[in-house]
PDB file of N, CA and C in Angstrom:
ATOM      1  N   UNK A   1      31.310 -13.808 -19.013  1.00  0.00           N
ATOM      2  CA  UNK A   1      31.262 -13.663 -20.482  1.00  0.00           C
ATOM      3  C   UNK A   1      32.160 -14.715 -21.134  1.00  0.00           C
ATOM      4  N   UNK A   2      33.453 -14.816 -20.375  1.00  0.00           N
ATOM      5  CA  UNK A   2      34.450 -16.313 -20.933  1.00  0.00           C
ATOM      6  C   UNK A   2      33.611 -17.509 -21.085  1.00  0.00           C
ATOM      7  N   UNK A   3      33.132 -17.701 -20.088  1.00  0.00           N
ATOM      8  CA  UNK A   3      32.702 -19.074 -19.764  1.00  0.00           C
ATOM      9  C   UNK A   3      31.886 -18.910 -20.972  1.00  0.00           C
ATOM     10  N   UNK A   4      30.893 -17.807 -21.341  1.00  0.00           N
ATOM     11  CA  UNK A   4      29.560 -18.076 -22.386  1.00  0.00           C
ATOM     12  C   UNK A   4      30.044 -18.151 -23.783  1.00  0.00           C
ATOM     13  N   UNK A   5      31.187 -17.792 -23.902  1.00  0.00           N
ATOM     14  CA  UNK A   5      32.066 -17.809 -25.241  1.00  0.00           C
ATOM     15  C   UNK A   5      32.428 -19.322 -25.454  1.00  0.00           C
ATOM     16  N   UNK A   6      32.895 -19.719 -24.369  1.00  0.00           N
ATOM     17  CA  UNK A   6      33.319 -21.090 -24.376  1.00  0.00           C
ATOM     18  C   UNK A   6      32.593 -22.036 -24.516  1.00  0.00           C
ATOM     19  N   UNK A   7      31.359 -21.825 -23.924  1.00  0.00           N
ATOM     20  CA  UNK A   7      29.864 -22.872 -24.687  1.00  0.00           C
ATOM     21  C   UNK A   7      29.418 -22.365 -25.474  1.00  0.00           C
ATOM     22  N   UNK A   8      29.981 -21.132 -26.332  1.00  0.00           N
ATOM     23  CA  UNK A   8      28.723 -21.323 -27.545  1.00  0.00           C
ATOM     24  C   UNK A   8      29.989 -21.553 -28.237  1.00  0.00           C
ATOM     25  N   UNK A   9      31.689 -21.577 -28.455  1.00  0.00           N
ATOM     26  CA  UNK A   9      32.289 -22.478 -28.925  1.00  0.00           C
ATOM     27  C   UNK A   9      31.954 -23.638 -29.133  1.00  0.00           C
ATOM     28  N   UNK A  10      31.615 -23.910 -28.048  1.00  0.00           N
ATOM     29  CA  UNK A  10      31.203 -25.796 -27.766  1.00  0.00           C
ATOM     30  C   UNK A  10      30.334 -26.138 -28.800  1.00  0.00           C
ATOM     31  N   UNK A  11      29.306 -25.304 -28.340  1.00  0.00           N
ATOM     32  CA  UNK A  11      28.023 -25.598 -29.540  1.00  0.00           C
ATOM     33  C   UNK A  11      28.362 -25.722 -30.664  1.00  0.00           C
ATOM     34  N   UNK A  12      29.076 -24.897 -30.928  1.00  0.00           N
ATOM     35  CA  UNK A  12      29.238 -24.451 -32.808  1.00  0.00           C
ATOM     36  C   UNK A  12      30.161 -25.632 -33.018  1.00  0.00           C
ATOM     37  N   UNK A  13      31.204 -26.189 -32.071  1.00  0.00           N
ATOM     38  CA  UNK A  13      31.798 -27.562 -32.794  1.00  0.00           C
ATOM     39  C   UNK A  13      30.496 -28.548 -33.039  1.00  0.00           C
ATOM     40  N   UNK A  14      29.656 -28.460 -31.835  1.00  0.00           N
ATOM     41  CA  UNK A  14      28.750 -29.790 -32.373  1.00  0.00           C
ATOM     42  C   UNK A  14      28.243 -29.739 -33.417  1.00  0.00           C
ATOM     43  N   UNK A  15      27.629 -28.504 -34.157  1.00  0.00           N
ATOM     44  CA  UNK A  15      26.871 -28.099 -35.242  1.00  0.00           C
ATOM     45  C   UNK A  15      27.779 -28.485 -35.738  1.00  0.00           C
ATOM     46  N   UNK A  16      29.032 -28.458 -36.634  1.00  0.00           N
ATOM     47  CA  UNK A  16      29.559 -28.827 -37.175  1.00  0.00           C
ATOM     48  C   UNK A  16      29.856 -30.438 -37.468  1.00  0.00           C
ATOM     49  N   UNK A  17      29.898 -30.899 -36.298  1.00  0.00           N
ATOM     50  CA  UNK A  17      30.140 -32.329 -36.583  1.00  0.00           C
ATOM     51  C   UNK A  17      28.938 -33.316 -36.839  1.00  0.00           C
ATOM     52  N   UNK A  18      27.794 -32.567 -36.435  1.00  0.00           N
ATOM     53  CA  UNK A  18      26.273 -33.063 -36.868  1.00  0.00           C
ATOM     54  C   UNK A  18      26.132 -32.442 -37.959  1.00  0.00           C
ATOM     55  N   UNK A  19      26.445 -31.371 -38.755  1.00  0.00           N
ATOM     56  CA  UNK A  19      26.881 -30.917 -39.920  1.00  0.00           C
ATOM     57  C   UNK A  19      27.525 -32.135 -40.485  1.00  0.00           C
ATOM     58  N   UNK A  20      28.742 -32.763 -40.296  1.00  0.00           N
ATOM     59  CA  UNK A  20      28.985 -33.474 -41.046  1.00  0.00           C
ATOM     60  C   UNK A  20      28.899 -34.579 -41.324  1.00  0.00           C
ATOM     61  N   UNK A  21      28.208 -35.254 -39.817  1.00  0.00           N
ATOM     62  CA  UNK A  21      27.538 -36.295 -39.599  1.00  0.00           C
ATOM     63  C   UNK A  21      26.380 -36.576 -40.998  1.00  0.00           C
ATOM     64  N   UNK A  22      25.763 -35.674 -40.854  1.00  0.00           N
ATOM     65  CA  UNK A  22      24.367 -35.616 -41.696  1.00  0.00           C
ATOM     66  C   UNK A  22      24.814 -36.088 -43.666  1.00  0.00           C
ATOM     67  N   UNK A  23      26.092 -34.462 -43.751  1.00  0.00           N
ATOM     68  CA  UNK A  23      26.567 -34.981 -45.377  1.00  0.00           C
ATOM     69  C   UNK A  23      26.942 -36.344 -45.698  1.00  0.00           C
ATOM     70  N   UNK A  24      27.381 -37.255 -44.283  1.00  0.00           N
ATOM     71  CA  UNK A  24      27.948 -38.626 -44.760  1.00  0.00           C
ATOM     72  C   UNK A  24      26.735 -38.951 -45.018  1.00  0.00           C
ATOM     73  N   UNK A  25      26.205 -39.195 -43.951  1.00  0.00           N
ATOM     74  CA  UNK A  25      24.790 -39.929 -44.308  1.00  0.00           C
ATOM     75  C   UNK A  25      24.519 -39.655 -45.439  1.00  0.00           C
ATOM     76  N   UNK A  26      23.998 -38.335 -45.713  1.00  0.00           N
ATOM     77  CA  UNK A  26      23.302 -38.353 -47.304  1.00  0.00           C
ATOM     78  C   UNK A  26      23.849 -38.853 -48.308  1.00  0.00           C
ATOM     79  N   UNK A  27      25.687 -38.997 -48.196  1.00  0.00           N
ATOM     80  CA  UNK A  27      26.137 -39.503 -49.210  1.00  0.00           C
ATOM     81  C   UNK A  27      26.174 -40.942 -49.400  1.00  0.00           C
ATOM     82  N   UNK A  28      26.228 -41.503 -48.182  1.00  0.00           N
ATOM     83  CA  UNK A  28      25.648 -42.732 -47.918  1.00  0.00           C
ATOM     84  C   UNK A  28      24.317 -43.413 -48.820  1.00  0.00           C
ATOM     85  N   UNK A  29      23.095 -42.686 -48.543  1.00  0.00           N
ATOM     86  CA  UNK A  29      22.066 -42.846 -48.846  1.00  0.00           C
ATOM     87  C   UNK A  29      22.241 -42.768 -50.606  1.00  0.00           C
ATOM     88  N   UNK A  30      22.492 -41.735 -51.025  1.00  0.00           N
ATOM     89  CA  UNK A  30      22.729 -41.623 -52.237  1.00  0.00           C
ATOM     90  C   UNK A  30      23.656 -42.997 -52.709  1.00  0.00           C
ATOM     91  N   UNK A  31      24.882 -43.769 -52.413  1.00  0.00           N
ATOM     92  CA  UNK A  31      25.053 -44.687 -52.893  1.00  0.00           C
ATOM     93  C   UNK A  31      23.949 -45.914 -53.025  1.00  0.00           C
ATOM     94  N   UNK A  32      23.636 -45.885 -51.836  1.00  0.00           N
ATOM     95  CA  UNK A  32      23.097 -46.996 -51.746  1.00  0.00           C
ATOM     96  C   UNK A  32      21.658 -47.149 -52.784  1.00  0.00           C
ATOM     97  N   UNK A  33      21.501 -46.143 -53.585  1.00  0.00           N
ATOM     98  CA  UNK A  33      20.218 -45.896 -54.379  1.00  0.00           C
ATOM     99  C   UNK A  33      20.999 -46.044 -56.064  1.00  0.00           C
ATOM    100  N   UNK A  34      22.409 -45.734 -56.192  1.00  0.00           N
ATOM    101  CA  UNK A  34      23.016 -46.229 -57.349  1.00  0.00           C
ATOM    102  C   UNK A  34      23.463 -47.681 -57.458  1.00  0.00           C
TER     103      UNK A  34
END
């Protein structure tokens, strides 16, 4: 049960950082259109 806690920890950091991966981008995109 540790171990499965500990990868879906894992997971949920990646979601997050592809989470925030994504907002740069969009904010990115959005400059580049002003």
């Amino acid at each position: 049960v540790e171990r499965h806690d500990f990868s879906l920890q894992r997971v949920e950091k990646q979601l997050e950082k592809l989470k925030d991966m994504h907002e740069k981008a969009k904010q990115k995109d959005l400059k580049k259109w002003f």
